[in-house]
PDB file of N, CA and C in Angstrom:
ATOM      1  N   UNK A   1     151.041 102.845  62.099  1.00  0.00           N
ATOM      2  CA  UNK A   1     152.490 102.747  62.032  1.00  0.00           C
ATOM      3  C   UNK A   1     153.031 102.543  63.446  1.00  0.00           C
ATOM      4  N   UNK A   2     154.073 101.844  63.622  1.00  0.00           N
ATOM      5  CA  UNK A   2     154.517 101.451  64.876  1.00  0.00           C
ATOM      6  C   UNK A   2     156.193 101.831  64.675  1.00  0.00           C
ATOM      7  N   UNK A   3     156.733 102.446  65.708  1.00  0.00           N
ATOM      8  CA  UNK A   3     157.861 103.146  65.878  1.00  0.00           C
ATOM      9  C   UNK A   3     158.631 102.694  66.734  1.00  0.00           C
ATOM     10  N   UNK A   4     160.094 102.025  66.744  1.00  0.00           N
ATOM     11  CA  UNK A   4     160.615 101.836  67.999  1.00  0.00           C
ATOM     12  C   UNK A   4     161.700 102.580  67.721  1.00  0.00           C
ATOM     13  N   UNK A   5     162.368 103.675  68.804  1.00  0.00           N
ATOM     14  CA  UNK A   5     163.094 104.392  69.063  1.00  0.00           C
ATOM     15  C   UNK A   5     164.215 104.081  70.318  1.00  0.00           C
ATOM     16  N   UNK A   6     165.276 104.441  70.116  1.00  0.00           N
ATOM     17  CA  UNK A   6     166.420 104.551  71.442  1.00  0.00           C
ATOM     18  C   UNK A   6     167.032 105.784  70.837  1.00  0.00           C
ATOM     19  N   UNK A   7     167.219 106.656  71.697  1.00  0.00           N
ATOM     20  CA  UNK A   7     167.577 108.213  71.784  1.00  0.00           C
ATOM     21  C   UNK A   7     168.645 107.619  72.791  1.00  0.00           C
ATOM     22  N   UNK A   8     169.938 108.405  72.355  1.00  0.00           N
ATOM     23  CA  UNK A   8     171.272 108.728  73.179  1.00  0.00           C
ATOM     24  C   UNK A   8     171.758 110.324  73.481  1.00  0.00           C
ATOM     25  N   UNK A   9     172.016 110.358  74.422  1.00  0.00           N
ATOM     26  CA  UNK A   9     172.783 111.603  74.909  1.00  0.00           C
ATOM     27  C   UNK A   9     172.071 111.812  76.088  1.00  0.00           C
ATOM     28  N   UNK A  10     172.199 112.868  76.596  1.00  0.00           N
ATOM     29  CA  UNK A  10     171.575 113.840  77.603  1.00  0.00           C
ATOM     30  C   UNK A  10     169.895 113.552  77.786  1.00  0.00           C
ATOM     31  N   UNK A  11     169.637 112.057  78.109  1.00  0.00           N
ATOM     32  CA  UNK A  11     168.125 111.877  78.010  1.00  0.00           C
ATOM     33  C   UNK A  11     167.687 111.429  79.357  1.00  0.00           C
ATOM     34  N   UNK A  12     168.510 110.960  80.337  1.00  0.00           N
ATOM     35  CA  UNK A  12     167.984 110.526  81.703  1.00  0.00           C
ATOM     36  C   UNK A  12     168.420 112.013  82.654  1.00  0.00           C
ATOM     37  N   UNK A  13     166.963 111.750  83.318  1.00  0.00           N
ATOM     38  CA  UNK A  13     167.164 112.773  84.233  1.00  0.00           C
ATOM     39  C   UNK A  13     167.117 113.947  83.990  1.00  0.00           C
ATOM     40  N   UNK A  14     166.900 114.680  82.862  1.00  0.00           N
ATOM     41  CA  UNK A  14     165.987 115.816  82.543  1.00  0.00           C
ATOM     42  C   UNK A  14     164.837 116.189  81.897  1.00  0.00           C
ATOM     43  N   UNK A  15     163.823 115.095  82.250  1.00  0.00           N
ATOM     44  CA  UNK A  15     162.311 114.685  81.933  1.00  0.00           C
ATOM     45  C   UNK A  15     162.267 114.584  80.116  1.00  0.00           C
ATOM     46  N   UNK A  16     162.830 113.590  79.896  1.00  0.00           N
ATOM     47  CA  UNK A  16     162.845 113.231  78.811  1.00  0.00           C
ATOM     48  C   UNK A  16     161.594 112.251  78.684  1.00  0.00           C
ATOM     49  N   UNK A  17     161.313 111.275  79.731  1.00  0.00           N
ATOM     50  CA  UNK A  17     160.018 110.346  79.605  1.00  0.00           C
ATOM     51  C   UNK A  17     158.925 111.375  79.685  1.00  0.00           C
ATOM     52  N   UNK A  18     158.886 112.443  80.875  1.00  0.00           N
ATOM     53  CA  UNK A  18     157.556 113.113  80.559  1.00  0.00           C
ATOM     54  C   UNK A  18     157.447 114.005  79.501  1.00  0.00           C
ATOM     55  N   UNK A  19     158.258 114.380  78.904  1.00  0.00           N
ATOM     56  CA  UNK A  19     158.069 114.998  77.579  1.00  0.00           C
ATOM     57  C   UNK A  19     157.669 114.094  76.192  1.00  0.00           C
ATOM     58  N   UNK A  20     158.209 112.685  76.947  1.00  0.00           N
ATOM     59  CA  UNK A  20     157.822 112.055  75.480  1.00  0.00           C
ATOM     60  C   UNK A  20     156.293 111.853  75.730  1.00  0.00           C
ATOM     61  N   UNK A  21     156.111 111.321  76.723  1.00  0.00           N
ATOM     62  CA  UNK A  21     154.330 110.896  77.351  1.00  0.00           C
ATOM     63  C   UNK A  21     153.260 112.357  77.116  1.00  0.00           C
ATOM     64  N   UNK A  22     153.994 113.966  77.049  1.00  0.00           N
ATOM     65  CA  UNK A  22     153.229 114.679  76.695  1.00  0.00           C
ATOM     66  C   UNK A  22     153.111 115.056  75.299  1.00  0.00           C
ATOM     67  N   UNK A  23     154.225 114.559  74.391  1.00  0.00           N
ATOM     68  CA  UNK A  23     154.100 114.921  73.175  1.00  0.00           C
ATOM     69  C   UNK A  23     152.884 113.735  72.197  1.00  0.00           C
ATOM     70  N   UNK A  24     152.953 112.408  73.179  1.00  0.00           N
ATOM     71  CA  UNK A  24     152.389 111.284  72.660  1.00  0.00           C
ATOM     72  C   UNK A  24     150.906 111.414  72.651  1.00  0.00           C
ATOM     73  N   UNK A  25     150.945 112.452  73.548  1.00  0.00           N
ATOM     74  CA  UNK A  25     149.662 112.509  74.131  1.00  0.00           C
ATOM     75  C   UNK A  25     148.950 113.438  73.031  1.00  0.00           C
ATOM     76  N   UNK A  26     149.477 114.841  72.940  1.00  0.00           N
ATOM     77  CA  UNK A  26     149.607 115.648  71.712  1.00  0.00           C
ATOM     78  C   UNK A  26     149.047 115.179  70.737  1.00  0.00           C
ATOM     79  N   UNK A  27     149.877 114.242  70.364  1.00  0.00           N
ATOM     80  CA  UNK A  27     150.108 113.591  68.526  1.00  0.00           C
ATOM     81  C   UNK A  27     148.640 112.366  68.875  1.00  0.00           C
ATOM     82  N   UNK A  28     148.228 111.684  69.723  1.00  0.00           N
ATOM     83  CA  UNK A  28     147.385 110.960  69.741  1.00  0.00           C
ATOM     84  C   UNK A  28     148.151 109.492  69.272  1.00  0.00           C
ATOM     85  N   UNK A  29     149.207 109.366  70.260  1.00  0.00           N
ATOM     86  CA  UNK A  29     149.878 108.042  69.986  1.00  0.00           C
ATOM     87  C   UNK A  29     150.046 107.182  71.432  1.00  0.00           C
ATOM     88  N   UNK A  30     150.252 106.016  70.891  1.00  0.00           N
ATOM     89  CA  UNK A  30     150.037 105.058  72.463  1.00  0.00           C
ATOM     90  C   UNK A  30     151.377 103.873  72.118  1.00  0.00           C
ATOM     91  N   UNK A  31     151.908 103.596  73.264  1.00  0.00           N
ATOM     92  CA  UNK A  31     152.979 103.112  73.440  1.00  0.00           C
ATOM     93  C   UNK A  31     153.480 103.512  74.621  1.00  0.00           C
ATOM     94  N   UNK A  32     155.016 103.678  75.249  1.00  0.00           N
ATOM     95  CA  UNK A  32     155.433 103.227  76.209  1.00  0.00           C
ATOM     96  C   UNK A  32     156.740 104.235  75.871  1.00  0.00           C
ATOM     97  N   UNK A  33     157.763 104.527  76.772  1.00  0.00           N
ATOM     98  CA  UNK A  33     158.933 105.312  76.794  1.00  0.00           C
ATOM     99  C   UNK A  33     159.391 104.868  78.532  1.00  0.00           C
ATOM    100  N   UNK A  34     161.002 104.281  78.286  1.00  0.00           N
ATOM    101  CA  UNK A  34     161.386 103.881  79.842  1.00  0.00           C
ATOM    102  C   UNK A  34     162.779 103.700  79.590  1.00  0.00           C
ATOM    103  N   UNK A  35     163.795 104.253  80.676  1.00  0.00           N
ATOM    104  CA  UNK A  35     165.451 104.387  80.814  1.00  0.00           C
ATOM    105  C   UNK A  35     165.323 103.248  80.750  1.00  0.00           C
ATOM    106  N   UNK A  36     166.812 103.563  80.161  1.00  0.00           N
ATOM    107  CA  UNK A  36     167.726 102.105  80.313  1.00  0.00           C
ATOM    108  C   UNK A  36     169.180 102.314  80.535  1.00  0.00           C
ATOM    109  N   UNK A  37     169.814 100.972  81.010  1.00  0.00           N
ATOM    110  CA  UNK A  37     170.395 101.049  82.033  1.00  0.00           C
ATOM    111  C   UNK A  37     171.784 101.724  81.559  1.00  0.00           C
ATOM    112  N   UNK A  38     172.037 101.643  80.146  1.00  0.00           N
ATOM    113  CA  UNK A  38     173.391 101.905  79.652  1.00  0.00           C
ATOM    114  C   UNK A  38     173.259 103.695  79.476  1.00  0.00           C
ATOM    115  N   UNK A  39     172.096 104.396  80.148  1.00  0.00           N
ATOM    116  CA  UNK A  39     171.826 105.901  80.095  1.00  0.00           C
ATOM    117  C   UNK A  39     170.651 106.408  78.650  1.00  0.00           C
ATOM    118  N   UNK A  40     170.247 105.429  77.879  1.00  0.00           N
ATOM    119  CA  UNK A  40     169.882 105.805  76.810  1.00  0.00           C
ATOM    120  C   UNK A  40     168.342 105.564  77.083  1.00  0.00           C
ATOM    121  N   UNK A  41     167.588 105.939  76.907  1.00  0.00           N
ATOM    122  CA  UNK A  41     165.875 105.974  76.605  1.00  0.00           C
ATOM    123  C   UNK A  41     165.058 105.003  75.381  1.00  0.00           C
ATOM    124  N   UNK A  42     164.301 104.248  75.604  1.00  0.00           N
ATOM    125  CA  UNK A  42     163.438 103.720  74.687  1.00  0.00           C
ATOM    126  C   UNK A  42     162.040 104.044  74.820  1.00  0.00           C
ATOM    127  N   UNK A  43     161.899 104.298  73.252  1.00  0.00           N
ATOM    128  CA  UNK A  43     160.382 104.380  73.313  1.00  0.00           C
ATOM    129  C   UNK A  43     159.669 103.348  72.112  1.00  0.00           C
ATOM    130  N   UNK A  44     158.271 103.271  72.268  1.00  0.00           N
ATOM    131  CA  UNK A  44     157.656 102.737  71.198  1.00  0.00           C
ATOM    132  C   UNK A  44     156.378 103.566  71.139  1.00  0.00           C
ATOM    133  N   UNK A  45     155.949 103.895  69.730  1.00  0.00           N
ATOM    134  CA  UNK A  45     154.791 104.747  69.548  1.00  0.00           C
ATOM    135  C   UNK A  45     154.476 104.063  68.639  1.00  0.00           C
ATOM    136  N   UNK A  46     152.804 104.197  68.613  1.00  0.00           N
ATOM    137  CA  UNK A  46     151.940 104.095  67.173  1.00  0.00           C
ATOM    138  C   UNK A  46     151.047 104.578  66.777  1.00  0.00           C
ATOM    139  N   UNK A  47     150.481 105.074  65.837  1.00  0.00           N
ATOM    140  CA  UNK A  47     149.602 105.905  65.308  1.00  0.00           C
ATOM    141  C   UNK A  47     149.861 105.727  63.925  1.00  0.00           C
ATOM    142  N   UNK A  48     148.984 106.905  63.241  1.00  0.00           N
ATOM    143  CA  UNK A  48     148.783 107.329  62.037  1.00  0.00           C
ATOM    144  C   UNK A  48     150.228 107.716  61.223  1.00  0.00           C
ATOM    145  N   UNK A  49     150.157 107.635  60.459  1.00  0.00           N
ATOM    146  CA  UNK A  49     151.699 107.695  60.067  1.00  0.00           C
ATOM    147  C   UNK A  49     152.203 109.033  60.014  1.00  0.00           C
ATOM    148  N   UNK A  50     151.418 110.337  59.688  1.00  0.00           N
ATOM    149  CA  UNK A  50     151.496 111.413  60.037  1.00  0.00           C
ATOM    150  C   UNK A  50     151.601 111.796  61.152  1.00  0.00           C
ATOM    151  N   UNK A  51     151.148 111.194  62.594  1.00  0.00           N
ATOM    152  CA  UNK A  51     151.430 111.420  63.778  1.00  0.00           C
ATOM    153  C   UNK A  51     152.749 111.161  64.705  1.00  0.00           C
ATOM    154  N   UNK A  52     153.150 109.607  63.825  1.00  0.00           N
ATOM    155  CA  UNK A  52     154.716 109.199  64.424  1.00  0.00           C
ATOM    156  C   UNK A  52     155.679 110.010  63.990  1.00  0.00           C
ATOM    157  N   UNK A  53     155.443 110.824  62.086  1.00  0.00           N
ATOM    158  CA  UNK A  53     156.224 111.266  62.033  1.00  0.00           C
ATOM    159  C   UNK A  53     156.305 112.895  62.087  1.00  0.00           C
ATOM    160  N   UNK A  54     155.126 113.411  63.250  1.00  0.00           N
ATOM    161  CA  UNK A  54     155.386 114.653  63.317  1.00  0.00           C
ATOM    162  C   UNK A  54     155.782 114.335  64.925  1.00  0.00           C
ATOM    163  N   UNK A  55     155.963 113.333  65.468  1.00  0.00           N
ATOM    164  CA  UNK A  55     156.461 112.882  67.066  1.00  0.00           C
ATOM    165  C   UNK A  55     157.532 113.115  66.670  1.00  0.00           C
ATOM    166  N   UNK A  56     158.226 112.456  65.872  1.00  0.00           N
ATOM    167  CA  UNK A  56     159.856 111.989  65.550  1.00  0.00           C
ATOM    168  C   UNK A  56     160.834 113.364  65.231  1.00  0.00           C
ATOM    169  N   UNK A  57     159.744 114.176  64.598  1.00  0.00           N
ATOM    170  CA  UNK A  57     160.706 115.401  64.004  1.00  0.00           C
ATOM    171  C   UNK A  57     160.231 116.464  65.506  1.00  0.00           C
ATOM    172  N   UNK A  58     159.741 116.427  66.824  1.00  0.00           N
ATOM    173  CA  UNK A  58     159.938 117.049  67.959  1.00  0.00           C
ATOM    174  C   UNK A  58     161.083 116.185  68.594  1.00  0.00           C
ATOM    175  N   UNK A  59     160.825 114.922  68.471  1.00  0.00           N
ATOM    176  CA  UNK A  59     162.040 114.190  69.418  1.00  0.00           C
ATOM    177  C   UNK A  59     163.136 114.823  68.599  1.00  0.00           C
ATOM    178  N   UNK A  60     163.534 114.168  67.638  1.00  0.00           N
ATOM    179  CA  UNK A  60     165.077 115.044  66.922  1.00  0.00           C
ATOM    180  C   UNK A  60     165.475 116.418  67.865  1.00  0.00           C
ATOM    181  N   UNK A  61     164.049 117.440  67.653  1.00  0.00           N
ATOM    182  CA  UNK A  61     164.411 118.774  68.200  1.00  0.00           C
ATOM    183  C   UNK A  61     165.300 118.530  69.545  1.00  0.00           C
ATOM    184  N   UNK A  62     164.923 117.671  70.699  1.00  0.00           N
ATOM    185  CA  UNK A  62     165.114 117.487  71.803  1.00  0.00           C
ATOM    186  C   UNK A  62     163.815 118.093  73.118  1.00  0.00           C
ATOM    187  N   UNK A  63     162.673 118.005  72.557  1.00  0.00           N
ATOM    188  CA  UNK A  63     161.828 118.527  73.176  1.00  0.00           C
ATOM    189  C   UNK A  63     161.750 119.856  73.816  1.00  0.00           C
ATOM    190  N   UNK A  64     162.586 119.722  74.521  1.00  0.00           N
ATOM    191  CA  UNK A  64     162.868 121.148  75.597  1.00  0.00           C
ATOM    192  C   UNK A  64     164.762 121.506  75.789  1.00  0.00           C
ATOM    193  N   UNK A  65     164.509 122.527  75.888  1.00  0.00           N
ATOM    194  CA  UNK A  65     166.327 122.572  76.082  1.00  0.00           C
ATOM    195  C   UNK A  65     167.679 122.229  76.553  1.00  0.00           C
ATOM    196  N   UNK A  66     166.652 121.549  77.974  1.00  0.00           N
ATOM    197  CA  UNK A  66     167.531 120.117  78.783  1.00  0.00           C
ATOM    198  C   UNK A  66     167.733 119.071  77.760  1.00  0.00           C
ATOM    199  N   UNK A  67     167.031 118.943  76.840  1.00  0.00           N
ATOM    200  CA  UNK A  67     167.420 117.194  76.365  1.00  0.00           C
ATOM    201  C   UNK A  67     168.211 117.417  75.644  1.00  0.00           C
ATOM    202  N   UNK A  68     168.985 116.998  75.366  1.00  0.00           N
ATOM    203  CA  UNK A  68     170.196 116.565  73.879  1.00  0.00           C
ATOM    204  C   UNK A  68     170.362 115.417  73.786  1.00  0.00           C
ATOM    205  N   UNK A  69     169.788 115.631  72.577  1.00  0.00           N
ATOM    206  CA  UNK A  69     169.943 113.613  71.646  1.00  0.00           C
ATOM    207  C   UNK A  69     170.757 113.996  70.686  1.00  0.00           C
ATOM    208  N   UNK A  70     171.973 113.240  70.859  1.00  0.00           N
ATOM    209  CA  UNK A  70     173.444 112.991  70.165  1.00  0.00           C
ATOM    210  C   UNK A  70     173.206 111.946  69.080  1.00  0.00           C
ATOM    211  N   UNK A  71     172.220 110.985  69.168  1.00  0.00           N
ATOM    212  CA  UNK A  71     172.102 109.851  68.119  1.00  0.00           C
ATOM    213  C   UNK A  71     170.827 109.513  68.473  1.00  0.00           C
ATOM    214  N   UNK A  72     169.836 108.863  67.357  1.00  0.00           N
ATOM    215  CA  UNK A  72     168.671 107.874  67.710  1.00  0.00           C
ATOM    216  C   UNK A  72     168.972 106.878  66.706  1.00  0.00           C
ATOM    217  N   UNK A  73     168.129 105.711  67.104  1.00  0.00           N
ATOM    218  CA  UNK A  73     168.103 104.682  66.390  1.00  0.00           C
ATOM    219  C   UNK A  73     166.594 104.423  66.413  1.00  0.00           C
ATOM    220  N   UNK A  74     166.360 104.281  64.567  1.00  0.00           N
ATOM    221  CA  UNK A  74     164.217 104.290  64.300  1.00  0.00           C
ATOM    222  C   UNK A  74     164.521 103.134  63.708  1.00  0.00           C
ATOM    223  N   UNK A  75     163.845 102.151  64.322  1.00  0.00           N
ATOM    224  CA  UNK A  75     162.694 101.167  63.582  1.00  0.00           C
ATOM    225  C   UNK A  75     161.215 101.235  63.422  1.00  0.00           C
ATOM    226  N   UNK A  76     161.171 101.305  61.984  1.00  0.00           N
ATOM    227  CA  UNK A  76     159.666 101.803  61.750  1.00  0.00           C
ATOM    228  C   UNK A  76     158.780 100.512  61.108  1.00  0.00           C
ATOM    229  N   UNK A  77     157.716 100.492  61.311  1.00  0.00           N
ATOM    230  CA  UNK A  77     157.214  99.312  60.859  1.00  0.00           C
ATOM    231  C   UNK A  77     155.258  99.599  60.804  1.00  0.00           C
ATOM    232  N   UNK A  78     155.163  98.854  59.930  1.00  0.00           N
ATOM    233  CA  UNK A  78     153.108  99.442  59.868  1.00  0.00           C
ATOM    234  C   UNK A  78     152.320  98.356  60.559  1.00  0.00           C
ATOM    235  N   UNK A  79     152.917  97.104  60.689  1.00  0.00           N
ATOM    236  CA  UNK A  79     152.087  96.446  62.026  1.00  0.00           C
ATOM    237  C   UNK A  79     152.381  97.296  63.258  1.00  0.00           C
ATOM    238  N   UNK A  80     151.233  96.950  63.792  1.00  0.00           N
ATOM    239  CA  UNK A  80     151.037  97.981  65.302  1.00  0.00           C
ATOM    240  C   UNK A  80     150.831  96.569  65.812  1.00  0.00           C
ATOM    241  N   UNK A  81     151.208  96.951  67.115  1.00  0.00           N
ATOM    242  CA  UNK A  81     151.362  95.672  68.456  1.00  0.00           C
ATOM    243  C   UNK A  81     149.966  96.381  69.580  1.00  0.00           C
ATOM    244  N   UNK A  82     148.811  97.059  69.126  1.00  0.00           N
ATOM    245  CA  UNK A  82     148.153  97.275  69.728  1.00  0.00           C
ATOM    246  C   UNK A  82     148.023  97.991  71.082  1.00  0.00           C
ATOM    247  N   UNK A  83     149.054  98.709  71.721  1.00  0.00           N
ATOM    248  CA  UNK A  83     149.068  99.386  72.616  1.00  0.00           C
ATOM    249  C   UNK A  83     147.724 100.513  73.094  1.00  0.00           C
ATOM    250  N   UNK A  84     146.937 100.402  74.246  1.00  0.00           N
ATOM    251  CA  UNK A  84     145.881 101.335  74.545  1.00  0.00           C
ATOM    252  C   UNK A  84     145.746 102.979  75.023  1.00  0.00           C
ATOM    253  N   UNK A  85     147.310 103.131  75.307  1.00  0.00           N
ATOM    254  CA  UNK A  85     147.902 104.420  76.222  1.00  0.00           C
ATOM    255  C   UNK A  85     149.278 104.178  75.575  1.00  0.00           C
ATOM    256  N   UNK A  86     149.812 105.460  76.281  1.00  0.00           N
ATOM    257  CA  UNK A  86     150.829 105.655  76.280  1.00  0.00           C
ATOM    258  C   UNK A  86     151.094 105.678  77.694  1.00  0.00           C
ATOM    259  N   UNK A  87     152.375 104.916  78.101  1.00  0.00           N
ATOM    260  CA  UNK A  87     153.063 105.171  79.562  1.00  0.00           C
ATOM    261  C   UNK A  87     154.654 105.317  79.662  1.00  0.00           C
ATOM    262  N   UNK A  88     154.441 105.338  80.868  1.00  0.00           N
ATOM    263  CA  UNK A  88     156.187 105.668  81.377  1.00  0.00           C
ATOM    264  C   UNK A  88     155.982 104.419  82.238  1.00  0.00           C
ATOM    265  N   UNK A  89     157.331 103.720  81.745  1.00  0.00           N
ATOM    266  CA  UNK A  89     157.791 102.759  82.467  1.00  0.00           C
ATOM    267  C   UNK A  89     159.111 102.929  83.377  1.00  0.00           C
TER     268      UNK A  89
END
């Protein structure tokens, strides 16, 4: 399963990328998470479909108590684009 995500709110600048890169890591998913410029975060994950969607229901949480996500936007899809890692861009 392949996941593309944009999380809004309170996501730059209180380690929102390294929390996503440690949860990805966790769940055994590979893809990518990197700011953008309008303040909002993108990520893309893929894995097992049980893995994106036990990623998705920690992101909701907000990982840690610094983050607050006010809105996300999921595109979910079961082609995978082959990613080897997960990184921070």
């Amino acid at each position: 399963m392949h996941a593309h995500i944009i999380a809004n709110g309170r996501v730059q600048g209180v380690g929102f990328r390294y929390s996503a890169q440690q949860y990805a890591k966790e769940y055994n998913l590979n893809g990518w998470v990197q700011n953008k410029s309008d303040g909002s975060v993108e990520l893309e994950v893929e894995g097992s479909d049980s893995q994106v969607h036990s990623f998705m229901t920690d992101l909701e949480s907000g990982f840690s108590p610094f983050i607050r996500i006010e809105d996300m936007q999921i595109d979910t899809q079961q082609e995978e684009k082959g990613y080897k890692t997960f990184s921070i861009r």
